[in-house]
C-alpha atoms as a PDB file:
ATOM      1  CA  UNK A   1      -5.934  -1.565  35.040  1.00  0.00           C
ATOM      2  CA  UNK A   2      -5.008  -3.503  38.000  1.00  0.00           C
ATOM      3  CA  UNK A   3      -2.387  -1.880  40.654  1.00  0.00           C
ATOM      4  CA  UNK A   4      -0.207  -3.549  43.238  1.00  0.00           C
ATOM      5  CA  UNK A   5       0.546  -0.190  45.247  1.00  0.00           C
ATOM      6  CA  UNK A   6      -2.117   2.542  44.134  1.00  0.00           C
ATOM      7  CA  UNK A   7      -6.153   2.183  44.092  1.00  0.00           C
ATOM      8  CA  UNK A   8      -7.949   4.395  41.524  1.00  0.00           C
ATOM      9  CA  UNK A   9     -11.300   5.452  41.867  1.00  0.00           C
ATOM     10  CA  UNK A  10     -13.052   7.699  39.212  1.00  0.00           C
ATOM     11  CA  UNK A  11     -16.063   9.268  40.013  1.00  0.00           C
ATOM     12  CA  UNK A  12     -18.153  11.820  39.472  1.00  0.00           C
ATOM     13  CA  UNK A  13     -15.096  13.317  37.165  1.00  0.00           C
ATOM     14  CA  UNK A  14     -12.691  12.953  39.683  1.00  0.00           C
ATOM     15  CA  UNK A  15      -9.705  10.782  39.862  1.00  0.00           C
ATOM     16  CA  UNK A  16      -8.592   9.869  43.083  1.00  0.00           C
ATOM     17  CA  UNK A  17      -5.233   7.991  43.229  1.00  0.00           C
ATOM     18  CA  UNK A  18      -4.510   6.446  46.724  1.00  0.00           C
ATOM     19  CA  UNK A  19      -1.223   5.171  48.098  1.00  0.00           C
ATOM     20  CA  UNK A  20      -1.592   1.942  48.849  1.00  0.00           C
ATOM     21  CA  UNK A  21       1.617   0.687  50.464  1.00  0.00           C
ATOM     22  CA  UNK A  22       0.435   0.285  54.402  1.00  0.00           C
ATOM     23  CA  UNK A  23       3.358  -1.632  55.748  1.00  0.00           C
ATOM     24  CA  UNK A  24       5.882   0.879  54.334  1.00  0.00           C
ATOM     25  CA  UNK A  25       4.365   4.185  54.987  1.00  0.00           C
ATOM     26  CA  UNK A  26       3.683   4.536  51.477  1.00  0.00           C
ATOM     27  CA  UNK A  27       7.144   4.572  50.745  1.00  0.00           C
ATOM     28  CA  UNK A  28       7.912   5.373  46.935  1.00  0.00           C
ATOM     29  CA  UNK A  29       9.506   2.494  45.588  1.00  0.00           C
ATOM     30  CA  UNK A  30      10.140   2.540  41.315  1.00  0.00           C
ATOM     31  CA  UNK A  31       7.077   0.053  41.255  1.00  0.00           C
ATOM     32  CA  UNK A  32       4.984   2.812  43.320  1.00  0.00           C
ATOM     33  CA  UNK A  33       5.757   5.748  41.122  1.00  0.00           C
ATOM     34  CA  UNK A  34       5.641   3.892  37.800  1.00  0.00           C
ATOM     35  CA  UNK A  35       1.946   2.785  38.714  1.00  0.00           C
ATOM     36  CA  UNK A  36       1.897   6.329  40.072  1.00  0.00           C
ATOM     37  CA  UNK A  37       2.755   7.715  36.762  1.00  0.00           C
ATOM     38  CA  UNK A  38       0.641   5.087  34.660  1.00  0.00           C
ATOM     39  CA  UNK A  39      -2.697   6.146  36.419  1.00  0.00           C
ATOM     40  CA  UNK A  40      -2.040  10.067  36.039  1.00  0.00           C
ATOM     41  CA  UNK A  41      -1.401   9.575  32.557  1.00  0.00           C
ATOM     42  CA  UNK A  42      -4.433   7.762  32.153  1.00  0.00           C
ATOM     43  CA  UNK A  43      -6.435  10.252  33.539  1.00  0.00           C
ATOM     44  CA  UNK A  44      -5.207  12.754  31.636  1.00  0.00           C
ATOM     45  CA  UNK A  45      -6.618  11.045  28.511  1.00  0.00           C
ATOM     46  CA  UNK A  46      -9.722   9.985  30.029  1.00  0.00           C
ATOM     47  CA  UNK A  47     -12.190  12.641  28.914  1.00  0.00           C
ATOM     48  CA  UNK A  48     -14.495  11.694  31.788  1.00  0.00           C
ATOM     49  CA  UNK A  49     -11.774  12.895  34.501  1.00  0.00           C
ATOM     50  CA  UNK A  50     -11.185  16.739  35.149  1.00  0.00           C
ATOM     51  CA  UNK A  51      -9.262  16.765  37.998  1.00  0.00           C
ATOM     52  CA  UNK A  52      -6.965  14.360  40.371  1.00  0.00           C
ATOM     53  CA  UNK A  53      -6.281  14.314  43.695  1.00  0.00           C
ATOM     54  CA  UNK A  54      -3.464  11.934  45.115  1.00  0.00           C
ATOM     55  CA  UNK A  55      -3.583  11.443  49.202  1.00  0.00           C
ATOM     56  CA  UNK A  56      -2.363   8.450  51.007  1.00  0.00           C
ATOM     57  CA  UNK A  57      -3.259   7.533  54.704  1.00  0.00           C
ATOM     58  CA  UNK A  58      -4.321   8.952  57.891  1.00  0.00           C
ATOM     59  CA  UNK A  59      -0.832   8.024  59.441  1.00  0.00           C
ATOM     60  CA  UNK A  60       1.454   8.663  56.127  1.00  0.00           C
ATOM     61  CA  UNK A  61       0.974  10.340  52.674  1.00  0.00           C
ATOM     62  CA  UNK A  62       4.224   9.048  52.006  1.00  0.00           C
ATOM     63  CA  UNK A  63       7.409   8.830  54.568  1.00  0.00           C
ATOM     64  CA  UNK A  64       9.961   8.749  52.171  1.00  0.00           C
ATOM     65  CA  UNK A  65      11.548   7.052  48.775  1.00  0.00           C
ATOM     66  CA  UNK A  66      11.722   3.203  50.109  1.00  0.00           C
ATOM     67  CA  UNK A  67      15.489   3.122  51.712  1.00  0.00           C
ATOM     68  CA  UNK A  68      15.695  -1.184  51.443  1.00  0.00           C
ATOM     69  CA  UNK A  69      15.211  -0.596  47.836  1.00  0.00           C
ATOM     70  CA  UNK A  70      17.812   1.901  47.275  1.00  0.00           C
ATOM     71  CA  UNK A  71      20.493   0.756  50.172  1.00  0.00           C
ATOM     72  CA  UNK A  72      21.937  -2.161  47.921  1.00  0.00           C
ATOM     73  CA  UNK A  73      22.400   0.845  44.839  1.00  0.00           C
ATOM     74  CA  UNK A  74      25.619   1.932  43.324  1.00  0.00           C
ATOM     75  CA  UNK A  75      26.289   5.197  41.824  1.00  0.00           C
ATOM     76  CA  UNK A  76      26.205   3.013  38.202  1.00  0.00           C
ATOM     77  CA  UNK A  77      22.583   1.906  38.909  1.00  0.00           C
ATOM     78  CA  UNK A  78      21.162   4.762  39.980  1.00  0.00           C
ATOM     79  CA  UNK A  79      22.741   6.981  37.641  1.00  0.00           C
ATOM     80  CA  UNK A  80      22.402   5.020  34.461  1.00  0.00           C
ATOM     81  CA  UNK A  81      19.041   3.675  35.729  1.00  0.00           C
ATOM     82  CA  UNK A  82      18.273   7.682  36.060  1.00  0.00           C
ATOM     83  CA  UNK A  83      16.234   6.727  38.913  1.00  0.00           C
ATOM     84  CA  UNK A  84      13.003   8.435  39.690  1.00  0.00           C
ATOM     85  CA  UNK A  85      13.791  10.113  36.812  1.00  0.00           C
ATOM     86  CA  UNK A  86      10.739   9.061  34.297  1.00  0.00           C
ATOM     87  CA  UNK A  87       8.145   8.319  36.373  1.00  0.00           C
ATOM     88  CA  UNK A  88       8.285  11.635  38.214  1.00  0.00           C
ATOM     89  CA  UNK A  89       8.551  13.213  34.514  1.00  0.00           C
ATOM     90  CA  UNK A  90       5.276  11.575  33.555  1.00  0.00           C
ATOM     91  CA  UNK A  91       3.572  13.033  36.737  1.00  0.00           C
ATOM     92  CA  UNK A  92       4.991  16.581  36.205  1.00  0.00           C
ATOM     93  CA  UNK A  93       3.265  16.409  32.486  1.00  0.00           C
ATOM     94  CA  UNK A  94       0.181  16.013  33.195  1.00  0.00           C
ATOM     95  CA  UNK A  95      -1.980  19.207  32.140  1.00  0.00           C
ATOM     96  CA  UNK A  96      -4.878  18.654  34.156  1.00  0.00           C
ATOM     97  CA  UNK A  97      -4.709  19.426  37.947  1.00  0.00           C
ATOM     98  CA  UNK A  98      -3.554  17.311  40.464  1.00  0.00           C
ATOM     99  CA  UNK A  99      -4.386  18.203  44.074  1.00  0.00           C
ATOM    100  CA  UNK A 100      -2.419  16.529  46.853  1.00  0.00           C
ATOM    101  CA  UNK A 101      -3.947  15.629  49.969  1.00  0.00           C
ATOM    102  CA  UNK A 102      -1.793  14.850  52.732  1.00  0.00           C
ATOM    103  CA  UNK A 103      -2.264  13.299  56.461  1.00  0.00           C
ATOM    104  CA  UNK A 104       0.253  12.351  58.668  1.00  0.00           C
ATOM    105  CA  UNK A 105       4.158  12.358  57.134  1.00  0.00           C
ATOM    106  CA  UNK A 106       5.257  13.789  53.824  1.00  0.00           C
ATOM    107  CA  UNK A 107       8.804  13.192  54.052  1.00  0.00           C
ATOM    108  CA  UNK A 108      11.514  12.702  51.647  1.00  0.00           C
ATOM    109  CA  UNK A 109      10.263  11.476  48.972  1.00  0.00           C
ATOM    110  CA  UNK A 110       6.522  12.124  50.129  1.00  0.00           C
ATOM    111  CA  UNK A 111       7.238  15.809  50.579  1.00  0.00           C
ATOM    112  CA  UNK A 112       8.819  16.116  46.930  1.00  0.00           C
ATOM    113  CA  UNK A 113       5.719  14.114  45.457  1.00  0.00           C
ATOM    114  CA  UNK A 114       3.356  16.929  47.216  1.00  0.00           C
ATOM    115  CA  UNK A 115       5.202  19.622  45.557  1.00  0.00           C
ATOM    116  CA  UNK A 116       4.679  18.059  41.874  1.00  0.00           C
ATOM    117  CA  UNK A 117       0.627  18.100  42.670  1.00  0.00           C
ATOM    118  CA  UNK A 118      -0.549  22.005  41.549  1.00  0.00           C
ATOM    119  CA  UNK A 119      -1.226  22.673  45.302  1.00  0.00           C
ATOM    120  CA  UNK A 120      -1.507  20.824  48.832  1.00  0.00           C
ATOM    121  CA  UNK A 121      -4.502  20.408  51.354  1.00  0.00           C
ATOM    122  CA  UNK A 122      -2.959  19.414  54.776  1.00  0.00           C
ATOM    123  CA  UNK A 123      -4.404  17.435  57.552  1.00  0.00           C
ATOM    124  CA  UNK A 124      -3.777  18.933  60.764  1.00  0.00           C
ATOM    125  CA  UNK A 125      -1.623  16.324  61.735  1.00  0.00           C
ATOM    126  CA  UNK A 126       0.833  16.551  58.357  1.00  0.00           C
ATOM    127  CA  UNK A 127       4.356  16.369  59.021  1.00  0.00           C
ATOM    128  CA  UNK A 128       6.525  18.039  55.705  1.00  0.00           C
ATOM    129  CA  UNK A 129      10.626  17.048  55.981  1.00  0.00           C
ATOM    130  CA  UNK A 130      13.909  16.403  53.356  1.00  0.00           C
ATOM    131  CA  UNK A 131      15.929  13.764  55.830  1.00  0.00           C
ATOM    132  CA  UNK A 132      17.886  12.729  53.411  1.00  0.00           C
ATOM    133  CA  UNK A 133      20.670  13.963  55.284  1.00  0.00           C
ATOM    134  CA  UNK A 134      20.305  11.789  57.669  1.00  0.00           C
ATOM    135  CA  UNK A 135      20.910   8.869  55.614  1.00  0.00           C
ATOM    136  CA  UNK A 136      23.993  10.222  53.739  1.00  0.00           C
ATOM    137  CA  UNK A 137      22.431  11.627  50.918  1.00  0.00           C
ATOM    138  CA  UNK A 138      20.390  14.536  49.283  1.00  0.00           C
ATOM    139  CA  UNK A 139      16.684  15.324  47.898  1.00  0.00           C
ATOM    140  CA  UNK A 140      16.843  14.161  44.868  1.00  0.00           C
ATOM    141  CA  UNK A 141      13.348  14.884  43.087  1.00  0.00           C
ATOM    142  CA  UNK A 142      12.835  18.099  43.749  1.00  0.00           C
ATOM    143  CA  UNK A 143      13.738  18.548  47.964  1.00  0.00           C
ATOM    144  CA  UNK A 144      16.065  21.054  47.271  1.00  0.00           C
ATOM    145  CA  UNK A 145      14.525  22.823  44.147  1.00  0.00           C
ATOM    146  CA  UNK A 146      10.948  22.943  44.707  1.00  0.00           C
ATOM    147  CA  UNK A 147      11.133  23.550  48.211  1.00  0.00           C
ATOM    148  CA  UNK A 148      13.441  26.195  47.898  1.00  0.00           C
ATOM    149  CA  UNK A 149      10.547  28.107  45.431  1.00  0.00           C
ATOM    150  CA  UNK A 150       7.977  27.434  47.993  1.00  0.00           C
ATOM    151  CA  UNK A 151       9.116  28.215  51.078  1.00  0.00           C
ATOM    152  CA  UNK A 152      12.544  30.287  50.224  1.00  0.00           C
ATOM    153  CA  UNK A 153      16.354  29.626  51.052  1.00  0.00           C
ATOM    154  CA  UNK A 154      16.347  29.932  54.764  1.00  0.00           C
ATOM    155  CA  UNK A 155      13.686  27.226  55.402  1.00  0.00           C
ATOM    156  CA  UNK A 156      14.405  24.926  52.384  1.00  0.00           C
ATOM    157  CA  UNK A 157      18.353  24.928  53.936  1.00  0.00           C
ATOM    158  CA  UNK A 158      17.157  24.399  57.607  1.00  0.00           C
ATOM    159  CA  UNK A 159      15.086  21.626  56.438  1.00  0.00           C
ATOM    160  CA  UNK A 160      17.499  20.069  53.797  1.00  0.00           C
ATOM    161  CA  UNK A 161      20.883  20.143  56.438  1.00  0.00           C
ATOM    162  CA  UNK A 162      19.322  19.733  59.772  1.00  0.00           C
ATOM    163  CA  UNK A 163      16.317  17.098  58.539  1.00  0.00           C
ATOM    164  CA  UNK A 164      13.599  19.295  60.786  1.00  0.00           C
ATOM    165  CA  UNK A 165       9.951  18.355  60.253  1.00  0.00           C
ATOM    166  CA  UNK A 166       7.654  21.047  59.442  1.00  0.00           C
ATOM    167  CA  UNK A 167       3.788  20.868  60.711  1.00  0.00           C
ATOM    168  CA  UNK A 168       1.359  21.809  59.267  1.00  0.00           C
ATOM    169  CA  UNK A 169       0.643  25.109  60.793  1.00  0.00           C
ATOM    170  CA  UNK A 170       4.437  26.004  59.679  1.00  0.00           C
ATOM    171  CA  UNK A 171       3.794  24.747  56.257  1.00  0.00           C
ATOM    172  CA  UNK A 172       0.403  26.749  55.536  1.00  0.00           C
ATOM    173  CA  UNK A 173       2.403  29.791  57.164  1.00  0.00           C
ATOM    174  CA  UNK A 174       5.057  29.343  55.278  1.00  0.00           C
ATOM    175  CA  UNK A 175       3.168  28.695  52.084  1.00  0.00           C
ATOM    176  CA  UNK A 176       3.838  25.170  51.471  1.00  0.00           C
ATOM    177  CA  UNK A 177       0.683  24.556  51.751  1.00  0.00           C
ATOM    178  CA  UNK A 178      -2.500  25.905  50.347  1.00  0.00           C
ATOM    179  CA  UNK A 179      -4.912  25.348  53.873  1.00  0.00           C
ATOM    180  CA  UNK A 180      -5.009  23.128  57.011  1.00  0.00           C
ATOM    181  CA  UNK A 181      -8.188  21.471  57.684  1.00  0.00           C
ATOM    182  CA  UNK A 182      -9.158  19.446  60.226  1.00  0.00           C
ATOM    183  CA  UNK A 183      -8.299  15.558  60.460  1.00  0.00           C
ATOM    184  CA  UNK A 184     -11.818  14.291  59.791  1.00  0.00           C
ATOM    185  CA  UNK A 185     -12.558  16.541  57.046  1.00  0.00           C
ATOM    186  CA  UNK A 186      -9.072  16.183  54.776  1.00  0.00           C
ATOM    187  CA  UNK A 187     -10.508  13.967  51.969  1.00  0.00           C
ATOM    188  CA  UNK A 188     -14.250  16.447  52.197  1.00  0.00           C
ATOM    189  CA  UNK A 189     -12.591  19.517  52.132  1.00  0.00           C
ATOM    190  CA  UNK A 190     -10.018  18.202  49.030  1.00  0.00           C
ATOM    191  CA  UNK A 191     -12.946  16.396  47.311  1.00  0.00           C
ATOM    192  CA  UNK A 192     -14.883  19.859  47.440  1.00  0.00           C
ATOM    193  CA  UNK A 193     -12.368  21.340  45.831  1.00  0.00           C
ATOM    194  CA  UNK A 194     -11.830  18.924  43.352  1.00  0.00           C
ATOM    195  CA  UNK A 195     -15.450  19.186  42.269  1.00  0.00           C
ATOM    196  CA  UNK A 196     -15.056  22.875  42.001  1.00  0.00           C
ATOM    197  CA  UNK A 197     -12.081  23.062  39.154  1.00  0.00           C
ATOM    198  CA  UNK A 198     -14.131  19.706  37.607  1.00  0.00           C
ATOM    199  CA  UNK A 199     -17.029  22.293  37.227  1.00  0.00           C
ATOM    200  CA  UNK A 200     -15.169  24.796  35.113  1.00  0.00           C
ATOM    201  CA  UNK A 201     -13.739  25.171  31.621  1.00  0.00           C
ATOM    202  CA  UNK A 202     -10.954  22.892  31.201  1.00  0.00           C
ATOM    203  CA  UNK A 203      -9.758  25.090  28.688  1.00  0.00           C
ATOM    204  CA  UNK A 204      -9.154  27.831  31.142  1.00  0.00           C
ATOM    205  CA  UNK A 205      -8.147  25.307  34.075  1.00  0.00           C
ATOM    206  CA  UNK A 206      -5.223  23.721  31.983  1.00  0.00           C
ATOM    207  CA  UNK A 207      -4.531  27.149  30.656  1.00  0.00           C
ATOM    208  CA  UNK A 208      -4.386  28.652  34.229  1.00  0.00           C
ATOM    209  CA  UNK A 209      -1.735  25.371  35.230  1.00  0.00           C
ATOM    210  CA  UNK A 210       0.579  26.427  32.774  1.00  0.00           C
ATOM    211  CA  UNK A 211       0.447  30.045  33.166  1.00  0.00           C
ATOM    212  CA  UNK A 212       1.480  29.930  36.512  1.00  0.00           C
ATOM    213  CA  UNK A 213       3.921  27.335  35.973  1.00  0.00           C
ATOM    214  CA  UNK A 214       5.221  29.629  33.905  1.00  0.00           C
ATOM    215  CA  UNK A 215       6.091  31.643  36.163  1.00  0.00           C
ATOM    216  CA  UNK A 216       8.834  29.699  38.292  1.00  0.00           C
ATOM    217  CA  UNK A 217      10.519  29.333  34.695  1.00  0.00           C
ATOM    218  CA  UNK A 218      11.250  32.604  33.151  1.00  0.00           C
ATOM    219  CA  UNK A 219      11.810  36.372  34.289  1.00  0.00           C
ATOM    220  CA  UNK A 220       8.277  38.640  34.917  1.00  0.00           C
ATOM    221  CA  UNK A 221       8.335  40.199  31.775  1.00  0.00           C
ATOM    222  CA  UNK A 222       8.580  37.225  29.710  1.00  0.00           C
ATOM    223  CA  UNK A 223       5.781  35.431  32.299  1.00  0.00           C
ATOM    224  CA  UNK A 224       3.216  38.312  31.961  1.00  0.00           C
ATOM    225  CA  UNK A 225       3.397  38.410  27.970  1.00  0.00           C
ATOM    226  CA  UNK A 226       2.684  34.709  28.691  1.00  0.00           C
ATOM    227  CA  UNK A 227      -0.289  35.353  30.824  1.00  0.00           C
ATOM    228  CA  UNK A 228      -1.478  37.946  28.872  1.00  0.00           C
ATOM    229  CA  UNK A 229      -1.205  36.171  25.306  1.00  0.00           C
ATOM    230  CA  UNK A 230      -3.182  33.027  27.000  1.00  0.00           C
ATOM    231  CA  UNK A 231      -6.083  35.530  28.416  1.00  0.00           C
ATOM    232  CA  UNK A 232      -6.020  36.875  24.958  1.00  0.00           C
ATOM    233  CA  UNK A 233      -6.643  33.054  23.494  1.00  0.00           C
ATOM    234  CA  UNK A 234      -9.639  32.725  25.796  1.00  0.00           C
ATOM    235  CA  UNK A 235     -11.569  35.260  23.715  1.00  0.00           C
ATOM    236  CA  UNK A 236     -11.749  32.850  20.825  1.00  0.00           C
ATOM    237  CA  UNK A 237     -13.510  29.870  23.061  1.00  0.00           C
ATOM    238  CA  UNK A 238     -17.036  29.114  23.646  1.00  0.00           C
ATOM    239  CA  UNK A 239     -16.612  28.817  27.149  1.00  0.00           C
ATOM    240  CA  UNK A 240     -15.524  32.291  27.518  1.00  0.00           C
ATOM    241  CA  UNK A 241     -18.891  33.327  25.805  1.00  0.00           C
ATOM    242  CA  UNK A 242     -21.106  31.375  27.668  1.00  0.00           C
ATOM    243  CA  UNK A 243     -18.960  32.286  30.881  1.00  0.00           C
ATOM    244  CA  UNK A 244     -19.911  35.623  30.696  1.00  0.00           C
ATOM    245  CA  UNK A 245     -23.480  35.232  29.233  1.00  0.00           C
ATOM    246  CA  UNK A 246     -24.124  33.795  32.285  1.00  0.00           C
ATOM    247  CA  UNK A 247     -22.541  36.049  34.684  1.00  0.00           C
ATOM    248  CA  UNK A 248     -24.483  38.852  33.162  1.00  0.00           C
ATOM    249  CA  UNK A 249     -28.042  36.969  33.200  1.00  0.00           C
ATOM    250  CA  UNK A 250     -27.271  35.702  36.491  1.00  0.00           C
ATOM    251  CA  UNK A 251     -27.351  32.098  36.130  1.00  0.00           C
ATOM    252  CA  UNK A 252     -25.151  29.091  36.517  1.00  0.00           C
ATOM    253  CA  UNK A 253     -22.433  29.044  33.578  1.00  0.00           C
ATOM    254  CA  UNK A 254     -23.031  25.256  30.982  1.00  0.00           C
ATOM    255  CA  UNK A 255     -19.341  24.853  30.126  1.00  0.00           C
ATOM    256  CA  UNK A 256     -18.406  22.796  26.782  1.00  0.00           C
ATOM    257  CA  UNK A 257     -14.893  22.682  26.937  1.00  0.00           C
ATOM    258  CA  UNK A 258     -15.065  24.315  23.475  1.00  0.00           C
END
């Protein structure tokens, strides 16, 4: 499929989704995020990809939801429009994982797309901020509500009322983050990583996404019986079988997906 503000590469079982709006920043417009949505989706029926990474450029991952698209709205559009609504649905479904890879500002908008990937690799020039306040209005896809989860109330409010930037040291600190790597070595580092979940059982990477999903959605007990009834299902796969096989005969583990 042919994209106006995304490029897709698949290779070597990887899908890697690039932001593709240069003279904006990568701001997310609705045409962005619905291409955005179209292209995760697709990967997550193409058999051939096991794992995505989404990144953007050396100056912006994203720098925000695009402002000259959403300055002429009324409270009727956006609300019966239920913008950013199902695109950001569509991302949020997918089952495989989705690793974001950010350089230079994730802000806004950006920052709240980074939190929907399963985890974030961070430049060490990445830049993590909610502004909306400075423009009159609020997160609005997650600012407030995923933040809050990652990095608890006292950062996600300094963030949300003052607008403060976060770096990237701060962010990894903080837990935001998952590791800072060097500027040069973002998309290596990410790419190595992506080839490492693509090389195990998808049955026990999806299953691994949802568990701990799980676990921002319901009280402990009711998450570990989750967990637990999940390991429990892995005992009826091939893949646990041969995992172990080959753990105990000391050799590189040939996973079916069965």
């Amino acid at each position: 499929m042919a994209y106006e503000t995304i490029i897709v590469d698949v290779d070597d079982h990887i899908a890697r989704i690039t932001l593709n709006r240069p003279d904006a920043l990568n701001a997310l417009s609705e045409e962005l995020l619905g291409e955005l949505a179209d292209a995760v989706t697709d990967a997550q029926k193409d058999d051939k990809v096991r794992c995505i990474v989404i990144t953007g450029s050396e100056k912006a991952f994203a720098a925000g939801a695009d402002i000259a698209m959403m300055s002429e709205m009324s409270f009727v559009d956006s609300f019966m429009g239920n913008l950013f609504t199902d695109s950001t649905e569509a991302i949020t479904r997918v089952r495989k994982p989705i690793i974001a890879a950010v350089s230079g500002y994730a802000l806004g908008g950006g920052c709240e797309l980074a939190m929907m990937c399963d985890f974030i690799i961070a430049s060490e020039s990445a830049k993590f901020g909610q502004p909306e306040v400075n423009l009159g209005v609020m997160a609005g896809i997650g600012g407030t509500q995923r933040l809050a989860r990652f990095v608890g109330k006292s950062k996600a409010m300094d963030m949300n009322l003052t607008g403060r930037f976060m770096n990237a040291e701060e962010a990894e600190r903080c837990g935001l983050v998952s590791r800072v790597v060097p500027n040069k070595k973002l998309m290596e580092e990410t790419m190595a990583a992506a080839n490492k979940i693509a090389s195990k059982s998808m049955i026990s990477v999806m299953a691994i996404k949802e568990s701990v999903n799980q676990a921002f959605e319901v009280p402990l007990r009711d998450g570990l019986l989750f967990e637990r009834r999940l390991f429990h299902s892995m005992f009826a796969t091939d893949d646990q079988s041969e995992g172990m096989a080959a753990f105990l005969e000391k050799r590189e583990p040939q996973f079916r997906d069965k």
